[in-house]
C-alpha atoms as a PDB file:
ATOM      1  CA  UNK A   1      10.120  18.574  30.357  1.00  0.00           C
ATOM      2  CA  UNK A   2      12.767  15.964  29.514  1.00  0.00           C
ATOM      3  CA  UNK A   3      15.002  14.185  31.995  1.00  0.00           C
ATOM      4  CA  UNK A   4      18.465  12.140  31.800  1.00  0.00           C
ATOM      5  CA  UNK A   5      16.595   9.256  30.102  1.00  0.00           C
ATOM      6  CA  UNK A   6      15.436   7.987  26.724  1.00  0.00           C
ATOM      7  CA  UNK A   7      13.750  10.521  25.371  1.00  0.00           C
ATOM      8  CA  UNK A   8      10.279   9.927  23.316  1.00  0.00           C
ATOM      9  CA  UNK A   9       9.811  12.507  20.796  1.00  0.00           C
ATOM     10  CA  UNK A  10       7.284  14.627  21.645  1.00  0.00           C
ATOM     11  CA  UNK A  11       7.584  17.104  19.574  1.00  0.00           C
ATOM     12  CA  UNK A  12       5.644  19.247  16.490  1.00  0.00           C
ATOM     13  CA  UNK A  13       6.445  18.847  13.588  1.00  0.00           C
ATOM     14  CA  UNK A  14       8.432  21.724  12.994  1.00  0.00           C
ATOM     15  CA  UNK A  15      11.242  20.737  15.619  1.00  0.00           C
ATOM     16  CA  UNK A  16      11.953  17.011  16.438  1.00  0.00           C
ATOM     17  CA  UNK A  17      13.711  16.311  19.317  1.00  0.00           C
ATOM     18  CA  UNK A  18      15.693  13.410  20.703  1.00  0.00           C
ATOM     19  CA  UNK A  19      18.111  12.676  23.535  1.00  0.00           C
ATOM     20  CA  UNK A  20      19.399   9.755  25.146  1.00  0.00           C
ATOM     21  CA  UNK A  21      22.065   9.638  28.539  1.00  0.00           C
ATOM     22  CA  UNK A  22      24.174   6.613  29.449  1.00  0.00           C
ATOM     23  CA  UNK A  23      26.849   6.403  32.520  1.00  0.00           C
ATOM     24  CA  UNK A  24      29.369   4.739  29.925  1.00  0.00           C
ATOM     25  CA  UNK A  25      31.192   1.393  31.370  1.00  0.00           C
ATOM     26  CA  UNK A  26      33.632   2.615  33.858  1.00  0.00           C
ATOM     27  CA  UNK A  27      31.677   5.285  35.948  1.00  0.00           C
ATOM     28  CA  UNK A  28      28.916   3.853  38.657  1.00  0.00           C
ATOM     29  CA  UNK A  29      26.946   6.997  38.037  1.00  0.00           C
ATOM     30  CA  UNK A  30      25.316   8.772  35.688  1.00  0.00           C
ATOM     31  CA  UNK A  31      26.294  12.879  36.883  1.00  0.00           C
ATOM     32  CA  UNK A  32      24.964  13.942  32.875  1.00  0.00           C
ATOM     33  CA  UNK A  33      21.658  15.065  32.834  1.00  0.00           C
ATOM     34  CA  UNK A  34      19.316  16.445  29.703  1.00  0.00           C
ATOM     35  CA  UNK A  35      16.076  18.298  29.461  1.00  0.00           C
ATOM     36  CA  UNK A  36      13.960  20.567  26.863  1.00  0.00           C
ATOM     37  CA  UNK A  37      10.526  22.134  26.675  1.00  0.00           C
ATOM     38  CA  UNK A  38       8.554  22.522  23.578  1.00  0.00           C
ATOM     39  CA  UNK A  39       5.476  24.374  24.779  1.00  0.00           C
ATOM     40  CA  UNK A  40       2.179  22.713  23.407  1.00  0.00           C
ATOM     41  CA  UNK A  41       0.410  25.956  23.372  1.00  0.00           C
ATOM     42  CA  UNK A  42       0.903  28.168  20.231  1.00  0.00           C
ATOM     43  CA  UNK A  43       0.691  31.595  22.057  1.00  0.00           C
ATOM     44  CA  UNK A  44       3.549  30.106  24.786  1.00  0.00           C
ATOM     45  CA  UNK A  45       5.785  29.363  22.058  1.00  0.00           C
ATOM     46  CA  UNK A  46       5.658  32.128  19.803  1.00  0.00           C
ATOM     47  CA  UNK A  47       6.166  34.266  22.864  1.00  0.00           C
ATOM     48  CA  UNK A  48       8.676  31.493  24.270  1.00  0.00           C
ATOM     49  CA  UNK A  49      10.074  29.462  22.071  1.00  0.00           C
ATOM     50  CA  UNK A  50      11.399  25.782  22.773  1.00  0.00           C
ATOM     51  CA  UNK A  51      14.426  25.604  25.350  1.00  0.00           C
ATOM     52  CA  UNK A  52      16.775  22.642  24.867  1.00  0.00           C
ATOM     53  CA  UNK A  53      19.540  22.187  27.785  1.00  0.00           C
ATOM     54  CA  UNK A  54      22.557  19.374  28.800  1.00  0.00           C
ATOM     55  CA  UNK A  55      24.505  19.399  32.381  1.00  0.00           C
ATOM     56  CA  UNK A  56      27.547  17.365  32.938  1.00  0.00           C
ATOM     57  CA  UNK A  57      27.844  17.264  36.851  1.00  0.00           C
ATOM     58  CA  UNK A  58      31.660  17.779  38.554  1.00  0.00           C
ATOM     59  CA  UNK A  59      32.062  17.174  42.461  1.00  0.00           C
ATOM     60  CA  UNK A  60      31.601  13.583  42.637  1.00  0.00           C
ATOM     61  CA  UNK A  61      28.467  11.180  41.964  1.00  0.00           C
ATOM     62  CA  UNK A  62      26.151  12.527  44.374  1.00  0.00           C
ATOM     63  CA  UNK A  63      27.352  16.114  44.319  1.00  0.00           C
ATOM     64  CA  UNK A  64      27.475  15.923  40.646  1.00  0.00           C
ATOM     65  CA  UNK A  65      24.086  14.230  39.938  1.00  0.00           C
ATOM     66  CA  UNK A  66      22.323  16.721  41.900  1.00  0.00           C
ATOM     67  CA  UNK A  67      23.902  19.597  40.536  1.00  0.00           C
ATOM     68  CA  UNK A  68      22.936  18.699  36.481  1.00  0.00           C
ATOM     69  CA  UNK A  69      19.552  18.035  37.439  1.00  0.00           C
ATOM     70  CA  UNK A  70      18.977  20.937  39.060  1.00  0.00           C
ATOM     71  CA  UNK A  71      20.789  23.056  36.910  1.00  0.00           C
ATOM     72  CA  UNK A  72      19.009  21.725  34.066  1.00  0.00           C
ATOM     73  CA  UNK A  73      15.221  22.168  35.711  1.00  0.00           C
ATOM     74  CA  UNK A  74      15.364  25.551  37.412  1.00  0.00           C
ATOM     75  CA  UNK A  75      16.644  26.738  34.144  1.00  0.00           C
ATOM     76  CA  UNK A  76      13.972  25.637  32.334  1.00  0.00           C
ATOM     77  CA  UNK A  77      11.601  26.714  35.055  1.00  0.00           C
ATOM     78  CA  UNK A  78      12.958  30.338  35.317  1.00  0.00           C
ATOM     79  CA  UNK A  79      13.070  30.535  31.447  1.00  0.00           C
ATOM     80  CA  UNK A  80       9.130  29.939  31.149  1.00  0.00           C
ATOM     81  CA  UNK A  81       7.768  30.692  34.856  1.00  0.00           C
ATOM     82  CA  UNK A  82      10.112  33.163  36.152  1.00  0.00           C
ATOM     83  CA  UNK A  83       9.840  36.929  36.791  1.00  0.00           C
ATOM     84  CA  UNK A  84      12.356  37.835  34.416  1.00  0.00           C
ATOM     85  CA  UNK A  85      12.636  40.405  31.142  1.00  0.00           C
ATOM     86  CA  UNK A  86      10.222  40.010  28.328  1.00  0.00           C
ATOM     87  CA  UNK A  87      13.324  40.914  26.060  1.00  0.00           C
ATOM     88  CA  UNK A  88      14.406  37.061  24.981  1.00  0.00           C
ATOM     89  CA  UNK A  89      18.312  37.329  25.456  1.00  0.00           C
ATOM     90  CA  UNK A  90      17.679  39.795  28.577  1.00  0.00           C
ATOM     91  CA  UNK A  91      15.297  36.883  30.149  1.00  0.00           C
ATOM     92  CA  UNK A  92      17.640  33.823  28.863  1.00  0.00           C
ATOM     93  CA  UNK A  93      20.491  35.526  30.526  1.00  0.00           C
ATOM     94  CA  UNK A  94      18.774  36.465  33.892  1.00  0.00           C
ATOM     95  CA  UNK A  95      16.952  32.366  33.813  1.00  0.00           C
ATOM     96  CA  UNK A  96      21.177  31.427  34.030  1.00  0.00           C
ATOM     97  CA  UNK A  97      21.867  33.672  36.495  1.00  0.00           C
ATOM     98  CA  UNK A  98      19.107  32.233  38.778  1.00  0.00           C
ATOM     99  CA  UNK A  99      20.116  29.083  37.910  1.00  0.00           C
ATOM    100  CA  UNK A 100      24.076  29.551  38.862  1.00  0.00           C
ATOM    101  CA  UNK A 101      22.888  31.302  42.394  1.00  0.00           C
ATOM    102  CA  UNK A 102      20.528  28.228  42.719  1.00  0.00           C
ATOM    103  CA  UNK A 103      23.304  25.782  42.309  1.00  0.00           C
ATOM    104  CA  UNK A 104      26.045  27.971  44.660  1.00  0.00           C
ATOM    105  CA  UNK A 105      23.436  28.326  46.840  1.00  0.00           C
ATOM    106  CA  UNK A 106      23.281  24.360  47.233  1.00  0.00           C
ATOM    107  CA  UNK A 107      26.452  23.603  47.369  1.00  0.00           C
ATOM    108  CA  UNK A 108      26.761  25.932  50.789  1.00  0.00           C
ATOM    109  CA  UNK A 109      23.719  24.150  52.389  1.00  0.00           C
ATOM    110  CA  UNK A 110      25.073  20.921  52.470  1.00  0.00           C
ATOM    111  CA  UNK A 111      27.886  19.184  53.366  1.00  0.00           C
ATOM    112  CA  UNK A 112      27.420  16.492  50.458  1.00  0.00           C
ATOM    113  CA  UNK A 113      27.575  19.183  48.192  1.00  0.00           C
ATOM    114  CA  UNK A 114      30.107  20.906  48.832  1.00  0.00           C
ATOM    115  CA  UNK A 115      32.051  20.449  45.667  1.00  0.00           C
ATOM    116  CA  UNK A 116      28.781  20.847  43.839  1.00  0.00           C
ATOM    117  CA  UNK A 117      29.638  22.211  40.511  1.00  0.00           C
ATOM    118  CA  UNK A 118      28.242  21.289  36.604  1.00  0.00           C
ATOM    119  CA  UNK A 119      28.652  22.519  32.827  1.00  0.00           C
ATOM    120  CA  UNK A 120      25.498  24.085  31.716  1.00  0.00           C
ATOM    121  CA  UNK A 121      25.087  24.534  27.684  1.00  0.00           C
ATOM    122  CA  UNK A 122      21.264  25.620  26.089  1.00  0.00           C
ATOM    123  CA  UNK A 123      19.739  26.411  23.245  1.00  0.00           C
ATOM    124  CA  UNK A 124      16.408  28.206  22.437  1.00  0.00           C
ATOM    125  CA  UNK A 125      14.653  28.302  19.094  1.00  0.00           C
ATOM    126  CA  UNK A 126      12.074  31.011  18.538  1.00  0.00           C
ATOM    127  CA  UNK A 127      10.918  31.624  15.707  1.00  0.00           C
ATOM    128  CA  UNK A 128      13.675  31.652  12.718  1.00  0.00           C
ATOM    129  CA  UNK A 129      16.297  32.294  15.197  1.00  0.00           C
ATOM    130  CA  UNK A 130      18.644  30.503  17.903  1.00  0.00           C
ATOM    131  CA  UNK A 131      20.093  31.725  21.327  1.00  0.00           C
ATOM    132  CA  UNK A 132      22.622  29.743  22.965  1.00  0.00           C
ATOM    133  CA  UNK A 133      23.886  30.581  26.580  1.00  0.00           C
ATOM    134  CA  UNK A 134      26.954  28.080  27.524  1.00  0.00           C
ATOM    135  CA  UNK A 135      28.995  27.490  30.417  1.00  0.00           C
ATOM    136  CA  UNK A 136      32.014  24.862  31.023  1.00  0.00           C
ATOM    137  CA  UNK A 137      32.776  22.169  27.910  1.00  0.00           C
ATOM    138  CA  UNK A 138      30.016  20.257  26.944  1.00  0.00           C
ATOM    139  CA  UNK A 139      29.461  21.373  23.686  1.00  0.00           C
ATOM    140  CA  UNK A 140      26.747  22.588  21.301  1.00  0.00           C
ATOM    141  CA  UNK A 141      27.228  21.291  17.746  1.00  0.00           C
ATOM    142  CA  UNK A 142      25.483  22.649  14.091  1.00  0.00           C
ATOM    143  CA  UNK A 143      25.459  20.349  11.357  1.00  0.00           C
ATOM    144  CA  UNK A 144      24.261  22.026   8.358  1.00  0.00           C
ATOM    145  CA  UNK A 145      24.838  21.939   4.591  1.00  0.00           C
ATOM    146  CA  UNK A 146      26.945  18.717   5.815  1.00  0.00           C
ATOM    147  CA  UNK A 147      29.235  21.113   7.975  1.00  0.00           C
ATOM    148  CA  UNK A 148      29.406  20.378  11.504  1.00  0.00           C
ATOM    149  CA  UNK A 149      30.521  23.684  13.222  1.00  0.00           C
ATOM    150  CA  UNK A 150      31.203  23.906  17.241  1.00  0.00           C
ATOM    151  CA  UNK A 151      28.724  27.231  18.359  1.00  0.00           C
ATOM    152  CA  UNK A 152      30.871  26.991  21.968  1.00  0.00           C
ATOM    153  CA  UNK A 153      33.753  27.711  23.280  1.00  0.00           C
ATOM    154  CA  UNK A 154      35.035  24.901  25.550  1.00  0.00           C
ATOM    155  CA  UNK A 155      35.807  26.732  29.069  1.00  0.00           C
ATOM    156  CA  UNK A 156      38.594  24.338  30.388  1.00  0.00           C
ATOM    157  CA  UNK A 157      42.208  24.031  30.355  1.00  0.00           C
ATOM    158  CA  UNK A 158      43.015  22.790  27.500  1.00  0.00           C
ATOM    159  CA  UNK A 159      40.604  24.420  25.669  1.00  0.00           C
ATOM    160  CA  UNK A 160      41.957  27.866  26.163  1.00  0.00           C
ATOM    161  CA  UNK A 161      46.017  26.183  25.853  1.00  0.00           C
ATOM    162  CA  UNK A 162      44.182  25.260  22.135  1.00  0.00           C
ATOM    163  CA  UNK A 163      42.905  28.471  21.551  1.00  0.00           C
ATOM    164  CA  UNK A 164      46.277  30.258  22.410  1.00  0.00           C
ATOM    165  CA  UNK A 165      48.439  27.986  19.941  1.00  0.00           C
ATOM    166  CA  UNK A 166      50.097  26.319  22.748  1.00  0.00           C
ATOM    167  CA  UNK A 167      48.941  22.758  21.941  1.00  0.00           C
ATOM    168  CA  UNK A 168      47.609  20.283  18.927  1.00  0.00           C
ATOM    169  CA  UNK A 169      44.183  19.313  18.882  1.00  0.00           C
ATOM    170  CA  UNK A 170      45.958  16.003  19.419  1.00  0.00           C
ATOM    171  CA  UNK A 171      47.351  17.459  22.302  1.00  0.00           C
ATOM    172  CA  UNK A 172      44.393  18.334  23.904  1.00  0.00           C
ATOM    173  CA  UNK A 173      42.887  14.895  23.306  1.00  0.00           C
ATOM    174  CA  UNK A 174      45.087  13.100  25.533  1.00  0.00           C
ATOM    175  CA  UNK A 175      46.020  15.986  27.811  1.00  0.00           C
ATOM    176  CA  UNK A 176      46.197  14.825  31.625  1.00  0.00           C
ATOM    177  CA  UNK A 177      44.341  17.820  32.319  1.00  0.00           C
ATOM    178  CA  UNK A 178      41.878  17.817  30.098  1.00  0.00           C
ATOM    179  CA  UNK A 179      39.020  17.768  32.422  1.00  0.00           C
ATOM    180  CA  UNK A 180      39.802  20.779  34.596  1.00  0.00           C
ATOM    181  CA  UNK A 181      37.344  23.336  34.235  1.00  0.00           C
ATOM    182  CA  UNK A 182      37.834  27.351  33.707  1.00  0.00           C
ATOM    183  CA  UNK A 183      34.120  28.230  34.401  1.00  0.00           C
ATOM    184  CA  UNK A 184      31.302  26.012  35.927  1.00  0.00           C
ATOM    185  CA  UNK A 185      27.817  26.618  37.119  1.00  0.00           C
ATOM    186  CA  UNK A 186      27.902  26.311  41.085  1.00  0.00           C
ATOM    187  CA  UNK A 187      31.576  27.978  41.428  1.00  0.00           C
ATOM    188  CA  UNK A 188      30.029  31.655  41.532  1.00  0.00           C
ATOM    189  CA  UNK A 189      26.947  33.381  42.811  1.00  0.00           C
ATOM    190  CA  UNK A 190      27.229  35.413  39.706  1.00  0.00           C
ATOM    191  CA  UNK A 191      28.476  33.972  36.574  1.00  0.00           C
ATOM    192  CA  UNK A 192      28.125  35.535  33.247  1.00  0.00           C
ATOM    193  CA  UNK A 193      27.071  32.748  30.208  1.00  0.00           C
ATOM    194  CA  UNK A 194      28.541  32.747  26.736  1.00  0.00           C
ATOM    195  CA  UNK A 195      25.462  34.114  24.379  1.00  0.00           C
ATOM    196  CA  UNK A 196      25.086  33.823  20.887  1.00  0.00           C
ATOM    197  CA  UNK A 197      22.371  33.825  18.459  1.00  0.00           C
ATOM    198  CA  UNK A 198      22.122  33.279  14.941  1.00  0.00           C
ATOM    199  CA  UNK A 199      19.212  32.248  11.979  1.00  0.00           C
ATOM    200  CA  UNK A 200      18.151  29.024  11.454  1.00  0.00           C
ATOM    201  CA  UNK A 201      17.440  27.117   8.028  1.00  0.00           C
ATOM    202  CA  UNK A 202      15.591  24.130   7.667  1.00  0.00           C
ATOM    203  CA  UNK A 203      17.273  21.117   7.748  1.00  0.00           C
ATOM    204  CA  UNK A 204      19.654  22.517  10.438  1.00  0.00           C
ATOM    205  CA  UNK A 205      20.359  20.036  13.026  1.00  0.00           C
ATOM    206  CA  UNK A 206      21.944  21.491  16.490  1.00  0.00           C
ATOM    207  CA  UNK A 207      23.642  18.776  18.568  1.00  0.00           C
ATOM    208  CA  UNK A 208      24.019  19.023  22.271  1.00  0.00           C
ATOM    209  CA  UNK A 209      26.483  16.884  24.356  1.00  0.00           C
ATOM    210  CA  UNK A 210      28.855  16.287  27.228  1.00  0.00           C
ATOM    211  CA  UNK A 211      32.184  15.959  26.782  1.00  0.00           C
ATOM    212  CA  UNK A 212      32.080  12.285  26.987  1.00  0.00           C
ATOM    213  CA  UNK A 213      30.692  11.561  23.536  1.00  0.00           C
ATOM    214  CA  UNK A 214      34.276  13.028  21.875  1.00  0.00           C
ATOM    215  CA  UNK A 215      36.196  10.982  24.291  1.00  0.00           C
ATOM    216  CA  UNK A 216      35.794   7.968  21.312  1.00  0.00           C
ATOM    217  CA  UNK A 217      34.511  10.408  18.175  1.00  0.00           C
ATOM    218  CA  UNK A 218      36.010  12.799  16.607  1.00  0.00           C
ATOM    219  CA  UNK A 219      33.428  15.780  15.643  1.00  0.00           C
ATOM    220  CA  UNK A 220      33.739  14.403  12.035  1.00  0.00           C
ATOM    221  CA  UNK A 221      32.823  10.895  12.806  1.00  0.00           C
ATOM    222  CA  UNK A 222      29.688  12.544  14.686  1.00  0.00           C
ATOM    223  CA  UNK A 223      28.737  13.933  11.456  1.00  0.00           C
ATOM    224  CA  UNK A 224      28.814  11.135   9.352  1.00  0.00           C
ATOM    225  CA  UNK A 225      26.867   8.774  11.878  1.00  0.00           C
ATOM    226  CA  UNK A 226      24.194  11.459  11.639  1.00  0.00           C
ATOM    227  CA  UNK A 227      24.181  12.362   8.248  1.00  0.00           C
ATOM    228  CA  UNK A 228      24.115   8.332   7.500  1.00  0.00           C
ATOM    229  CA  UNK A 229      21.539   7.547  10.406  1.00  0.00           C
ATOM    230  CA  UNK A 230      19.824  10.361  11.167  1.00  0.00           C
ATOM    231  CA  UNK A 231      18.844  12.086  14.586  1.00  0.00           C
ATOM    232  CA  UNK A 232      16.403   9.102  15.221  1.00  0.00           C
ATOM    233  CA  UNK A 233      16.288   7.740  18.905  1.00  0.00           C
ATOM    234  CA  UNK A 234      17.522   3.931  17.513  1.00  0.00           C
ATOM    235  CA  UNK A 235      20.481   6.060  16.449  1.00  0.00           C
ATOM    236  CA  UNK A 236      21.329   7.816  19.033  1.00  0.00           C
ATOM    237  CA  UNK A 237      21.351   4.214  21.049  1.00  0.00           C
ATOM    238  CA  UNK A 238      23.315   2.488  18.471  1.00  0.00           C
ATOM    239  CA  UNK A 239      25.805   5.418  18.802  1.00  0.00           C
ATOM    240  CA  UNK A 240      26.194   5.287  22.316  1.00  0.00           C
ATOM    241  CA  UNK A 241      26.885   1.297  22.050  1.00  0.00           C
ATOM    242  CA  UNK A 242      29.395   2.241  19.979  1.00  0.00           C
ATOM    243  CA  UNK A 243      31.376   4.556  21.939  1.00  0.00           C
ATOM    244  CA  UNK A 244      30.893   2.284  25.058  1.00  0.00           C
ATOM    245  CA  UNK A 245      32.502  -0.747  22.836  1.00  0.00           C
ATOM    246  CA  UNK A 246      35.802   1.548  22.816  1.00  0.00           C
ATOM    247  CA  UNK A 247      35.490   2.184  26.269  1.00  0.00           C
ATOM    248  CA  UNK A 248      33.258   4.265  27.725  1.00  0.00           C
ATOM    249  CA  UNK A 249      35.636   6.042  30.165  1.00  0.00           C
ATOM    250  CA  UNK A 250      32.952   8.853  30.831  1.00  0.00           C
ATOM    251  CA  UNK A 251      29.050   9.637  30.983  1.00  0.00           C
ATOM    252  CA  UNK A 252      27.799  10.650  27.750  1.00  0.00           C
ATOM    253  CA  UNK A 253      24.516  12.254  26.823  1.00  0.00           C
ATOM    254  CA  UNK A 254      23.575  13.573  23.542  1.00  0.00           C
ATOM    255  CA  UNK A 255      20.456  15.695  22.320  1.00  0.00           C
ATOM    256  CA  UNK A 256      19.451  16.517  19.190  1.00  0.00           C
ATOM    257  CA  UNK A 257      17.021  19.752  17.672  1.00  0.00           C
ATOM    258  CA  UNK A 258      15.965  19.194  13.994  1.00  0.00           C
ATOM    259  CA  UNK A 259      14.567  22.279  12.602  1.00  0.00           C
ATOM    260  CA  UNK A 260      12.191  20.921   9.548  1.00  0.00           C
ATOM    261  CA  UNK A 261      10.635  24.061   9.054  1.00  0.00           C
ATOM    262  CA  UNK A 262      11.475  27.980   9.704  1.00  0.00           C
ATOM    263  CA  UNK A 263       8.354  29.916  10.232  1.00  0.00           C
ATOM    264  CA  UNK A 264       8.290  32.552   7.443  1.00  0.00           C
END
């Protein structure tokens, strides 16, 4: 399983994964954290799948650190290992649940973690088909036929003033309240997940990350570095160097899912 750090690829051939996770250059801490599973085992993964994920912590460095990670890992852990539904939305759905009482249940225990909240966006490929289950605003991105479509809906402030007409994208961008959330993991012992699913084609190329990365791109530019670079971990670096030479005002983590092939 993957952690908020360079990522090697380790995957088949049929999915190639990459991710990379940088503070930024005003922040002290890195509270973004990434992880993903692509079970080496044949029978796990046509039963499975491969379970991608991205946390952006809230609550302050500590609080906020500690609440990605974990958010991140018992997902993951629940997903595979847990006592859940053998119907694949029933068990992604009851994984998140866990996960959100997991996190509440931290931020009660200690003092430290009081605040403890995080965004929580994954996406599982099984077979010829995607699931995504999404809470708060990072985002989860499809670039395909050289289209690069948001699959999420951003659960914050603005996001929902955007939806309802009342501001500009614009707007939004440079909104002073742009990072107040609607919906966060930790907030709730019971939180319901946004869930979608679709089919994928090869050559898709999903694109998970925290809010941070748009703070300097706009989605087009995003597709255009990756169309022009590809998903390659050199990219993804050069990308983040990038966004840090414009400032870097928050944490940003990207992870990538190219789908080469589509079992038939």
């Amino acid at each position: 399983m993957g952690g908020s750090k360079p990522g090697i690829n380790h995957s088949p051939e049929a999915l190639e994964a990459q991710g990379f996770s940088d503070k930024g250059s005003v922040r002290p801490n890195n509270e973004d954290y990434f992880g993903y599973y692509i079970p080496a085992d044949p029978g796990l993964k046509g039963k499975r799948g491969s379970l991608f994920a991205v946390s952006d912590g809230v609550g302050g460095s500590a609080a906020g650190e500690a609440a990605s990670a974990e958010a991140v890992n018992v997902l993951l852990q629940e997903y595979y290992f847990g006592r859940h539904s053998e119907k694949t939305p029933d068990r992604l759905r009851e994984a998140f649940q866990c996960t959100a009482m997991h996190v509440y249940a931290l931020s009660l225990s200690h003092a430290s973690a009081r605040n403890m909240k995080c965004t929580l966006t994954s996406l599982l490929i099984k077979q010829d088909q995607y699931f995504i289950t999404h809470v708060g605003d990072s985002k989860l991105l499809l670039l395909r036929d050289n289209r690069m479509t948001q699959l999420t809906k951003d659960h914050n402030l603005v996001g929902k003033l955007l939806r309802m007409g009342l501001i500009t994208e614009e707007d939004a961008h440079n909104h002073p309240n742009k990072n107040i959330l609607l919906r966060a993991i930790g907030e709730s012992p019971l939180l319901l997940p946004d869930f979608r699913y679709g089919t994928l084609q090869p050559g898709d190329l999903f694109c998970l990350i925290t809010d941070g990365i748009l703070e300097h791109a706009a989605t087009e530019e995003l597709k255009v570095f990756l169309l022009k670079r590809g998903p390659a971990q050199n990219g993804l670096i050069q990308l983040i160097a990038e966004l840090n030479s414009r400032g870097g005002y928050d944490n940003m983590t990207i992870l990538t899912v190219k789908v080469n092939s589509v079992p038939c």
